[in-house]
C-alpha atoms as a PDB file:
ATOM      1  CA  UNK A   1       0.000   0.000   0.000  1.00  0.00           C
ATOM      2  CA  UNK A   2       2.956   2.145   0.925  1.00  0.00           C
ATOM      3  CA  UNK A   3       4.434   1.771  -2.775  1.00  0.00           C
ATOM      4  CA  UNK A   4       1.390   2.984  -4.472  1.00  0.00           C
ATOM      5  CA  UNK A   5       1.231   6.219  -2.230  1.00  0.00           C
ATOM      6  CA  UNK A   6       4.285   6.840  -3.539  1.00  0.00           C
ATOM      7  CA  UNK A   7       4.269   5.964  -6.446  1.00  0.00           C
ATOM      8  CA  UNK A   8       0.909   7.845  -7.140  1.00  0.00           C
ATOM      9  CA  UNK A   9       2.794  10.900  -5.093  1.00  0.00           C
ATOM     10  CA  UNK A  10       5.542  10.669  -7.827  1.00  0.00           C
ATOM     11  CA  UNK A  11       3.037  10.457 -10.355  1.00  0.00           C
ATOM     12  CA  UNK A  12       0.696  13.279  -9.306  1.00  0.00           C
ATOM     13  CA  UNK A  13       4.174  16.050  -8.615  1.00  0.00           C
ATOM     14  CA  UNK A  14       5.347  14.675 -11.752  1.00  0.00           C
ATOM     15  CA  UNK A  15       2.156  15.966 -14.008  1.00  0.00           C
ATOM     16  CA  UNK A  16       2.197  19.009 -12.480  1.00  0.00           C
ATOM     17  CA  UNK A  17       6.091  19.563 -14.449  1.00  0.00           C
ATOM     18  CA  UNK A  18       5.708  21.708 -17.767  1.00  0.00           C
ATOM     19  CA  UNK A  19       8.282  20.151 -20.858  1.00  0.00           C
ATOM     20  CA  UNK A  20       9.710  22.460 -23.294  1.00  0.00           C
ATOM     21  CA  UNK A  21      11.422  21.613 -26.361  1.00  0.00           C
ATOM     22  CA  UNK A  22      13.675  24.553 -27.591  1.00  0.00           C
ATOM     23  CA  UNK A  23      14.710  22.910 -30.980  1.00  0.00           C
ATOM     24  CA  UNK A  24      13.857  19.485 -33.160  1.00  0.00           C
ATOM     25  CA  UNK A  25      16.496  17.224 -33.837  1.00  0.00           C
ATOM     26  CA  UNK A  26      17.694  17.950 -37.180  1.00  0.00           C
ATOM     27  CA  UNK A  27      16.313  15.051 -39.564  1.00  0.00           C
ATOM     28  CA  UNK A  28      17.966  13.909 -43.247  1.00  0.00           C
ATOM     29  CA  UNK A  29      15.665  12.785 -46.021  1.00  0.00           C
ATOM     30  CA  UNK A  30      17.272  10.767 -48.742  1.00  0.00           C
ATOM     31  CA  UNK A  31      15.089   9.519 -51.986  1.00  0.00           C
ATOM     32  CA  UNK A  32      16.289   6.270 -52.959  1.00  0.00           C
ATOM     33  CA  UNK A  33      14.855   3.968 -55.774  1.00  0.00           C
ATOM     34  CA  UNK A  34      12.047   2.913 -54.120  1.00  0.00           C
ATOM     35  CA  UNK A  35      10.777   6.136 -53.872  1.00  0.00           C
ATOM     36  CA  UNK A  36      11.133   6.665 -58.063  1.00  0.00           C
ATOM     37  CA  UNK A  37       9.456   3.083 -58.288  1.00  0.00           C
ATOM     38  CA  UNK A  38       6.544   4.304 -56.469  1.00  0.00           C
ATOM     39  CA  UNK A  39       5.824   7.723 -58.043  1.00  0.00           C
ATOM     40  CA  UNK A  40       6.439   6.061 -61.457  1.00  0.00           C
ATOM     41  CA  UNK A  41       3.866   3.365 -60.418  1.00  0.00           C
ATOM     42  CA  UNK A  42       1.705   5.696 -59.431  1.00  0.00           C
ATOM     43  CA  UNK A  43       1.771   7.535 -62.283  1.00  0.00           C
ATOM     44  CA  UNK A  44       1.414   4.638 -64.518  1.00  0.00           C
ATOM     45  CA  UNK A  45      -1.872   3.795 -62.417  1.00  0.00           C
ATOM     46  CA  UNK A  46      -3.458   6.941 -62.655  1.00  0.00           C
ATOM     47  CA  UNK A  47      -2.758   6.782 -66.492  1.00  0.00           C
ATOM     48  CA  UNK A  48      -4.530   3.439 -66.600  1.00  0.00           C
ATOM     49  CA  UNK A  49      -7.608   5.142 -64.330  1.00  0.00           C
ATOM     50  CA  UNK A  50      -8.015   7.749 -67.001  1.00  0.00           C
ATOM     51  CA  UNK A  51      -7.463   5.230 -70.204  1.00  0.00           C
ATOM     52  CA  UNK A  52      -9.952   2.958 -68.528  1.00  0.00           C
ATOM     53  CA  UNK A  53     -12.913   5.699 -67.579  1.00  0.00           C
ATOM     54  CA  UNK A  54     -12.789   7.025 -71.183  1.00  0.00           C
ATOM     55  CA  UNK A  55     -13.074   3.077 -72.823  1.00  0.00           C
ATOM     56  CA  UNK A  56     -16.410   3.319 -70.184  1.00  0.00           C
ATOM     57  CA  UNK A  57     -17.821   5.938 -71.071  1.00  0.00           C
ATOM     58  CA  UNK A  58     -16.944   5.087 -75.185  1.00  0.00           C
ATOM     59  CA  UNK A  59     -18.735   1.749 -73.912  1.00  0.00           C
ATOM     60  CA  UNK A  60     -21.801   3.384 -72.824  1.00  0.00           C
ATOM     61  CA  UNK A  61     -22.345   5.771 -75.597  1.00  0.00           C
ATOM     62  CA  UNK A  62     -22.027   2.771 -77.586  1.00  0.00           C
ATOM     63  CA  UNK A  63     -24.475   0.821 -76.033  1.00  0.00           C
ATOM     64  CA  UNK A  64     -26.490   3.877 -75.921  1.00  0.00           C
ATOM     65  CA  UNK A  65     -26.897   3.992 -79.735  1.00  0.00           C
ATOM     66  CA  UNK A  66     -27.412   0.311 -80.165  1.00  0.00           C
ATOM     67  CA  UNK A  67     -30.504   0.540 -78.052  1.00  0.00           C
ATOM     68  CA  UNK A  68     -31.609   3.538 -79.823  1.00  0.00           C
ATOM     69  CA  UNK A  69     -30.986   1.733 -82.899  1.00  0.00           C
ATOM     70  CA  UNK A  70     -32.819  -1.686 -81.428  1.00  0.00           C
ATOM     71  CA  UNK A  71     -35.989   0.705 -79.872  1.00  0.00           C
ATOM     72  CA  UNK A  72     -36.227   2.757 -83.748  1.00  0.00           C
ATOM     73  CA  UNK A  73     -35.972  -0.901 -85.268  1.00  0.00           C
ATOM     74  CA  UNK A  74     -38.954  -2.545 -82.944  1.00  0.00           C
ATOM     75  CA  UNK A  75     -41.168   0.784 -83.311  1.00  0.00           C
ATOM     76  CA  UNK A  76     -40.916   0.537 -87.169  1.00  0.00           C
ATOM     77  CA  UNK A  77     -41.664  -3.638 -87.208  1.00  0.00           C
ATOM     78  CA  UNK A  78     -44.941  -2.600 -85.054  1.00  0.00           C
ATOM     79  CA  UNK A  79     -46.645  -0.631 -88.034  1.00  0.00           C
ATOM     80  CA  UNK A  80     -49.668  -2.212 -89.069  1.00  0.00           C
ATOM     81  CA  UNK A  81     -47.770  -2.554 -92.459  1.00  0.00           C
ATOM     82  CA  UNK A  82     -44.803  -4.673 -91.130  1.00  0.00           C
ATOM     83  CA  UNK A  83     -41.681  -2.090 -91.918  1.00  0.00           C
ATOM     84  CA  UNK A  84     -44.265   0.726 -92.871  1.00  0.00           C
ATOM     85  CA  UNK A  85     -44.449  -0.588 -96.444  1.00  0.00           C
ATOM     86  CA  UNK A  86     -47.749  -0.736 -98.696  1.00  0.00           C
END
């Protein structure tokens, strides 16, 4: 029981202690290979995002007009005359 007072004692005096840091450690950065591997990768993949939403959206236009073309074809085959012919 004794330990815990003090170690709560120690704890609480402790809290009450401000830290200030007066400067950061300085810190080096160097780029290796890896890091060209990645932004290449990356660069390649947001290529491929691109090529791959315009091959959508020349998919759906596509489909678009073959419905268009499908609906025009079954509206002209449901004249009383067949294909609208005497």
């Amino acid at each position: 029981m004794l330990n815990t007072l003090t170690m709560l004692a120690v704890f609480l005096t402790d809290a009450q202690q401000s830290i200030m840091v007066d400067k950061l450690p300085p810190v080096s950065i160097t780029r290796d290979c890896f890091d060209r591997i990645a932004l290449i990768s990356s660069v390649l993949l947001t290529i491929a995002g691109f090529i791959g939403i315009f091959l959508a959206w020349k998919t759906v236009s596509a489909t678009k007009k073959a419905a268009e073309a499908l609906y025009s074809m079954l509206r002209l085959s449901s004249m009383p005359n067949g294909l609208g012919l005497s």
